[in-house]
Structures are given as C-alpha cells and as structure tokens.
N, C-alpha and C. Protein backbone atom coordinates (compact mmCIF):
# COMPACT_ATOMS: atom_id res chain seq x y z
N UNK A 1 -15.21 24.10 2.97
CA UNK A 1 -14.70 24.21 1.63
C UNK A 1 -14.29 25.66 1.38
N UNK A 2 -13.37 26.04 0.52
CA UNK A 2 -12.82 27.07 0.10
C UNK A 2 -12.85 27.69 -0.39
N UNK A 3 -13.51 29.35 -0.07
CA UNK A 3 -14.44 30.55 -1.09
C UNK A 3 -13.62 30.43 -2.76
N UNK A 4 -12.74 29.79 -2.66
CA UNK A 4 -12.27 29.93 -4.26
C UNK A 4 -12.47 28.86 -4.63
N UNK A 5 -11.88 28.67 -6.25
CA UNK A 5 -11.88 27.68 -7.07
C UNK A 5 -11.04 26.82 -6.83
N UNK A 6 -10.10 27.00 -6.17
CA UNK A 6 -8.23 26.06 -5.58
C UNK A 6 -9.05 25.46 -4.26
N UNK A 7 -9.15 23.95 -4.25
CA UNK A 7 -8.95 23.39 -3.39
C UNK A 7 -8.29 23.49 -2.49
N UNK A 8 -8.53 23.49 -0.76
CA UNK A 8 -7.20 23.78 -0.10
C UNK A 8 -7.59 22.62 1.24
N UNK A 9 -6.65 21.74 1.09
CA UNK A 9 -6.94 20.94 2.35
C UNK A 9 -7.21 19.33 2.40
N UNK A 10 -7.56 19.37 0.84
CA UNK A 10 -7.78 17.89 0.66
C UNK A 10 -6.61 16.77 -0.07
N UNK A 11 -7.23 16.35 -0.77
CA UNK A 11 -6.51 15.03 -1.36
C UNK A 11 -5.83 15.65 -2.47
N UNK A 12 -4.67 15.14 -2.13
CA UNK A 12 -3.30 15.70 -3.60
C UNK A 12 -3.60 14.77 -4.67
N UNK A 13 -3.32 13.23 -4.04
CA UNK A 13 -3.46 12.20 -4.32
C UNK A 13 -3.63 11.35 -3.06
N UNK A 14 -3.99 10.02 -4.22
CA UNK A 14 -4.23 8.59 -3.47
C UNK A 14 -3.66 8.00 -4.16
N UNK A 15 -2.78 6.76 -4.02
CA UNK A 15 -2.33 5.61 -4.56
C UNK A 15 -2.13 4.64 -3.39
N UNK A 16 -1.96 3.71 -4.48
CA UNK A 16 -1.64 2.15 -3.15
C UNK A 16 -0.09 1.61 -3.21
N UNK A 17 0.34 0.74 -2.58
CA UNK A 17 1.51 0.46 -2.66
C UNK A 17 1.43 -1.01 -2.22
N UNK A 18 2.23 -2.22 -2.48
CA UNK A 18 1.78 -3.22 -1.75
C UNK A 18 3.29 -4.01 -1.36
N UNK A 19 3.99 -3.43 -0.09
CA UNK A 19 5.37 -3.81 0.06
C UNK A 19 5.06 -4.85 1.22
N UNK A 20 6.51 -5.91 1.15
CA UNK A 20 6.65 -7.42 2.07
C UNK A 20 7.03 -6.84 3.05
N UNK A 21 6.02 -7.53 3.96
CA UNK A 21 6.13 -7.34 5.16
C UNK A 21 6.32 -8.61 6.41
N UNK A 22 7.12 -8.41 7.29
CA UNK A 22 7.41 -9.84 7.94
C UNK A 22 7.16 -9.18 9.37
N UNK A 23 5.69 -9.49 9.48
CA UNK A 23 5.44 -9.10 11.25
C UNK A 23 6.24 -10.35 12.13
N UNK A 24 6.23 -9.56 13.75
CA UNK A 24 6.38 -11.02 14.35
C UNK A 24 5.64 -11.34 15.07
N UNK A 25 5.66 -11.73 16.20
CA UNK A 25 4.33 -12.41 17.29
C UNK A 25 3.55 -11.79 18.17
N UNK A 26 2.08 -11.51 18.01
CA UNK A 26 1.63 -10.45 18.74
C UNK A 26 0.88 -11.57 20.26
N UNK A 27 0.92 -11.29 21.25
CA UNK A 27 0.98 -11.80 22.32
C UNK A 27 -0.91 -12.43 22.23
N UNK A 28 -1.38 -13.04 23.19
CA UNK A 28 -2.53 -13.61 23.21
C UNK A 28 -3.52 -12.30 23.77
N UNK A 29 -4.87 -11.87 23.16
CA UNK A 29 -5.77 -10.88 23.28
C UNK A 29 -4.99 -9.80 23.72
N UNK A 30 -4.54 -9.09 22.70
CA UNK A 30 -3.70 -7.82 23.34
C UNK A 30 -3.34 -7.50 21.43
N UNK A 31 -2.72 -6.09 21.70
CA UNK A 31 -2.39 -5.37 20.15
C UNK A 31 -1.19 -5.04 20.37
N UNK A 32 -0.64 -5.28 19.09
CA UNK A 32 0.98 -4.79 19.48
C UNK A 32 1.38 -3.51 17.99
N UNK A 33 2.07 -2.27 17.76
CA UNK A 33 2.39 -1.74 17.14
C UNK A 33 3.86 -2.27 16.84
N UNK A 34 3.85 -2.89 15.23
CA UNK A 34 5.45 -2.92 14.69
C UNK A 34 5.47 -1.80 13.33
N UNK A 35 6.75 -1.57 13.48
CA UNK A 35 7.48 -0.72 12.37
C UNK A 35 8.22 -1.76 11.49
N UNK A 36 7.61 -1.19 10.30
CA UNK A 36 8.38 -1.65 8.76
C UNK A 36 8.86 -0.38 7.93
N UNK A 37 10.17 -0.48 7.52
CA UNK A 37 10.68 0.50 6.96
C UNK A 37 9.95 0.35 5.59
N UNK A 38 9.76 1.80 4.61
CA UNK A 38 8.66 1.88 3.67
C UNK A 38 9.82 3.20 2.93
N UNK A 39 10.30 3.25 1.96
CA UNK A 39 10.89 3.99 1.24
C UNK A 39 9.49 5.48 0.90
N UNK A 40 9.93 6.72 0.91
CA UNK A 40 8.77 7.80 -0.03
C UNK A 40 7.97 8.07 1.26
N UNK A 41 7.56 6.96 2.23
CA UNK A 41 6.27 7.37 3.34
C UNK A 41 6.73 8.57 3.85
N UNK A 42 5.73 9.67 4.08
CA UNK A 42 5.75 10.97 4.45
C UNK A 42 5.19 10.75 5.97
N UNK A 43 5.59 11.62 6.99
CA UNK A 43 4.79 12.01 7.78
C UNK A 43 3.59 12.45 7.73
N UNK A 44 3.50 13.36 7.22
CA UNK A 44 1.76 13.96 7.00
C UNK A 44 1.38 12.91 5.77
N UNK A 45 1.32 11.65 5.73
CA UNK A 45 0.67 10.93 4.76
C UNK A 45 -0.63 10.06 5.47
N UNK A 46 -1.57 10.04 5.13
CA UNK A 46 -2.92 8.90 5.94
C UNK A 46 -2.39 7.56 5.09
N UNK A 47 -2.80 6.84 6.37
CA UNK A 47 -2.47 5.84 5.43
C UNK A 47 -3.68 4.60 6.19
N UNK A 48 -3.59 3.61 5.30
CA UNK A 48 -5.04 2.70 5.86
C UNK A 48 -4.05 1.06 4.95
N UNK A 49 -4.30 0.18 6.33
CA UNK A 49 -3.74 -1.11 5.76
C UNK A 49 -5.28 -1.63 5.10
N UNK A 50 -4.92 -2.17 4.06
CA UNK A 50 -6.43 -3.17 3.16
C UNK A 50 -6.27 -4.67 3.73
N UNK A 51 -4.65 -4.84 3.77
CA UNK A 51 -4.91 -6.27 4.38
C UNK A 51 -3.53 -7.00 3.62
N UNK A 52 -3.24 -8.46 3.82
CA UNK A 52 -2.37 -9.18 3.19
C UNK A 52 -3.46 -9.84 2.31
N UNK A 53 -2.28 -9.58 1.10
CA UNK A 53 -2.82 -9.99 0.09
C UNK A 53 -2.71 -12.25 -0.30
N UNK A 54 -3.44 -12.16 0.49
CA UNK A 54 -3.44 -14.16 0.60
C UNK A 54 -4.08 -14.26 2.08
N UNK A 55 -3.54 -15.42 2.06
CA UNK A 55 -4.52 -15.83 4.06
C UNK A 55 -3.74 -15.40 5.01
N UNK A 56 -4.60 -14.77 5.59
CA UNK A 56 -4.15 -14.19 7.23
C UNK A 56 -4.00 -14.99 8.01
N UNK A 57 -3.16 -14.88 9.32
CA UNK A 57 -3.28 -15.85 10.51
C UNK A 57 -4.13 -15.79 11.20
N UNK A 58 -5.06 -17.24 11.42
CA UNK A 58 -6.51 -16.70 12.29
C UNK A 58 -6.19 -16.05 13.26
N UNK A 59 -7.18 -15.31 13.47
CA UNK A 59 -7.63 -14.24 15.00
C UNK A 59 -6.49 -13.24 15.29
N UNK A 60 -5.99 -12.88 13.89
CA UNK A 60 -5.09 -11.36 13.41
C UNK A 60 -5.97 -10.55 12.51
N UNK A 61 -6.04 -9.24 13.35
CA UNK A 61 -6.37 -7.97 12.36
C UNK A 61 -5.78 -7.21 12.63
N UNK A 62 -5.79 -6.52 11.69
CA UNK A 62 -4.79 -5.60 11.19
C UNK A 62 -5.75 -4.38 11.50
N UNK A 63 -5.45 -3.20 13.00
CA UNK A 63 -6.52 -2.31 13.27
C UNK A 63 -6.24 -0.59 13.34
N UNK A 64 -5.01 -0.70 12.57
CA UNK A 64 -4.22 0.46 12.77
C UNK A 64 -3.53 0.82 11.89
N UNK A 65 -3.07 2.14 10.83
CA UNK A 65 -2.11 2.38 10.23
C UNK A 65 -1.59 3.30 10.43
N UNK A 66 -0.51 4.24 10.66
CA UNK A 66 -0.16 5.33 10.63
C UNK A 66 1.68 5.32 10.10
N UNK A 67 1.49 6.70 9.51
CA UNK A 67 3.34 6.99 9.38
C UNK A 67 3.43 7.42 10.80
N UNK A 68 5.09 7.17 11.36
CA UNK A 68 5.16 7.34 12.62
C UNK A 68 6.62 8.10 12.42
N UNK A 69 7.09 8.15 11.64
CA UNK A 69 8.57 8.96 10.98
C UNK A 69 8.80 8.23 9.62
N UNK A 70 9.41 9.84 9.11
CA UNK A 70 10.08 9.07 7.44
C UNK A 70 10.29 7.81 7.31
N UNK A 71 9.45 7.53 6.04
CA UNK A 71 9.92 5.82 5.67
C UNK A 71 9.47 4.81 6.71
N UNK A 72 8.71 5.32 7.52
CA UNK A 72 8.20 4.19 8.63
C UNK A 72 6.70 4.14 8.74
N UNK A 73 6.27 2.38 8.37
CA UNK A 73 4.66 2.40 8.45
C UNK A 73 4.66 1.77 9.77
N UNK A 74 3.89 2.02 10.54
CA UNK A 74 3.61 1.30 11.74
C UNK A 74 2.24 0.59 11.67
N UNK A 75 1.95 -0.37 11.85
CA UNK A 75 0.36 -1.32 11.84
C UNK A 75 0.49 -1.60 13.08
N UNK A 76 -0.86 -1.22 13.77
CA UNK A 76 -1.06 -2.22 14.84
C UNK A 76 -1.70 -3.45 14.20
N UNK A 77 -1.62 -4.34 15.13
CA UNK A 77 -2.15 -5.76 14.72
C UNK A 77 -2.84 -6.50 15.82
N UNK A 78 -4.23 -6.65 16.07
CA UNK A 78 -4.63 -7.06 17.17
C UNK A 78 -4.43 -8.45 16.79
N UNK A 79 -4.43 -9.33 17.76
CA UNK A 79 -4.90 -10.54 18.20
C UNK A 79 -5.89 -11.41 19.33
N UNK A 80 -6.54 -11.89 18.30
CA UNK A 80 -7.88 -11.95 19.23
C UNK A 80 -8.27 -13.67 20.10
N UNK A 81 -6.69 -14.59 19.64
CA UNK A 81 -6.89 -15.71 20.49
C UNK A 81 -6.28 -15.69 21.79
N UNK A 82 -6.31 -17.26 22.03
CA UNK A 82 -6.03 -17.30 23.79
C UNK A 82 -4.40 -17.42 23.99
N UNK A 83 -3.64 -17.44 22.21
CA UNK A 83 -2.46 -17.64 22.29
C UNK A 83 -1.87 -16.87 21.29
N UNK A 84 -0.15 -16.92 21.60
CA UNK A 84 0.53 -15.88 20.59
C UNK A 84 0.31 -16.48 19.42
N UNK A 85 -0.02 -15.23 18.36
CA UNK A 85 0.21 -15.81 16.84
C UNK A 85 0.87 -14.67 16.18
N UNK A 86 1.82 -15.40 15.40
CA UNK A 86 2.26 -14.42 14.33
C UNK A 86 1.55 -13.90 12.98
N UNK A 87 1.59 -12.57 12.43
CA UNK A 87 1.07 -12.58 11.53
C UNK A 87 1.46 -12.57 9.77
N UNK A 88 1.00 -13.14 9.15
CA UNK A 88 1.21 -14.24 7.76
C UNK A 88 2.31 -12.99 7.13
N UNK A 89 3.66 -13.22 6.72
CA UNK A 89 4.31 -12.65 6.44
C UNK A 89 3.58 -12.12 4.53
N UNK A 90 4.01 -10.97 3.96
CA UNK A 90 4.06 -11.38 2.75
C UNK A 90 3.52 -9.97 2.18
N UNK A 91 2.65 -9.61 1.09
CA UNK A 91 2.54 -8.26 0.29
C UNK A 91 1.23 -8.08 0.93
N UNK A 92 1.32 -6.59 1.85
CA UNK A 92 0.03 -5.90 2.17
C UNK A 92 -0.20 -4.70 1.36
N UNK A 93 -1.95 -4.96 0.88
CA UNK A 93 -2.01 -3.54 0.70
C UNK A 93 -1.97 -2.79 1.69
N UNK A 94 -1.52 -1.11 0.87
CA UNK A 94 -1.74 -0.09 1.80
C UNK A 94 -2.06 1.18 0.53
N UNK A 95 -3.30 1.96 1.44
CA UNK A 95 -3.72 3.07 0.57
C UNK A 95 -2.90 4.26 1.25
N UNK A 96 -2.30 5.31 0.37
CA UNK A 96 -1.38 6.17 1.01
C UNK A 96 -2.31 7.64 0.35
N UNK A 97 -3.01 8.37 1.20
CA UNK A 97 -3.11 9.70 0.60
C UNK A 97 -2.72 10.59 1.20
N UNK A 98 -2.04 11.09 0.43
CA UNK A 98 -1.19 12.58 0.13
C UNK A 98 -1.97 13.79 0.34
N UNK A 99 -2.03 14.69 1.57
CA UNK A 99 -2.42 16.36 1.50
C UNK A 99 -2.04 17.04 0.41
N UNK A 100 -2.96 17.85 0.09
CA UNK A 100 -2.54 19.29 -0.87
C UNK A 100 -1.48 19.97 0.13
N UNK A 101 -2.22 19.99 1.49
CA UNK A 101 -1.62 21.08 2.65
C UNK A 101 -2.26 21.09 4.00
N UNK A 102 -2.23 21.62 5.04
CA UNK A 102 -2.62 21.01 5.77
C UNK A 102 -4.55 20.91 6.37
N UNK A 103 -4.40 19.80 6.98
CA UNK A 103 -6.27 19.27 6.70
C UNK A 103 -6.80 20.04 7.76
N UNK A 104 -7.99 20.79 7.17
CA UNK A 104 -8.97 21.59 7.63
C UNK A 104 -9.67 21.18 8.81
N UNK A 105 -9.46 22.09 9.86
CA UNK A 105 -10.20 21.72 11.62
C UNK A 105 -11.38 21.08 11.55
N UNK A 106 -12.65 21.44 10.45
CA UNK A 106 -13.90 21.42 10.60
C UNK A 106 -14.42 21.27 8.94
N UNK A 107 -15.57 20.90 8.80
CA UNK A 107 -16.04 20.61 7.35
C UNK A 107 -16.92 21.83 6.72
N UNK A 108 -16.33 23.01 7.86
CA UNK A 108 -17.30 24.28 7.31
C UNK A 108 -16.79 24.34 5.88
C-alpha cells in the first residue's frame, strides 16, 4: 500500500456488463479459447465470466476470462464430456475491473 493518502494500483472501478454471446463447439474433454467482440473492453481490464445467465450446456464451464486485444473477451470454456458440446448461446455475466494504473508486484 501507498505511503500517501492516493491510492495507487488498485481498483478504479468495477462494473458488470452482460453481452450475447454465441459460443460454438468445444471438442470432447479438452478446453477451447473463443473470441467475442465486446465494444469499451480495455486491455489492461481483469475480467471474470459469472456465467450465462439461464441453463448451461451440461459438462460446460466456463474456466477462463481475459481481454486479449481491444474490444475482445476471450473465455475459455472447458468441456468435461465424452462428446462435443456446444455452449448455451445467450447473456453472460461478466465483471470488468478497471486499474487506477498499473498493479503492484507485491502486497507490501
């Protein structure tokens, strides 16, 4: 933490966003990374999928979020049956937080 009163390093903000998303078929026990274009997504943004908002396709999770370039969310999506399944198209959350600046090496 930071000998002054100015925060430096943490959370600007947090908000959520919950945009349609149409994955396609992730192969049988294996993870696949797709890109969905996302208007505002920053590079230096964290980001964490919460999930589709309704029913998932069995033996799909969702185990990965990251920005991977402007406007691009990438999810991995494992699949954990013996066969391909696609996963349930439709509104995922996603929590997006925003740096002040850039995040501190260590929690000294």
């Amino acid at each position: 933490m930071s000998s002054t009163t100015i925060t430096r390093g943490n959370s600007h903000e947090t908000f959520y966003i919950q945009p349609s998303l149409t994955p396609t078929a992730v192969s049988a026990n294996t993870t696949a990374a797709q890109n969905f274009t996302v208007p505002g997504l920053l590079t230096t943004d964290l980001v964490n999928c919460w999930g589709l908002n309704g029913s998932q396709a069995a033996g799909i999770v969702a185990v990965e979020a990251d920005v991977t370039a402007a406007n691009t969310l990438t999810i991995q999506f494992g699949n954990l049956t013996s066969g391909s399944v696609t996963p349930t198209a439709g509104s995922y959350t996603i929590e997006v937080v925003r740096l002040e600046g850039p995040a501190p090496t260590n929690a000294a």
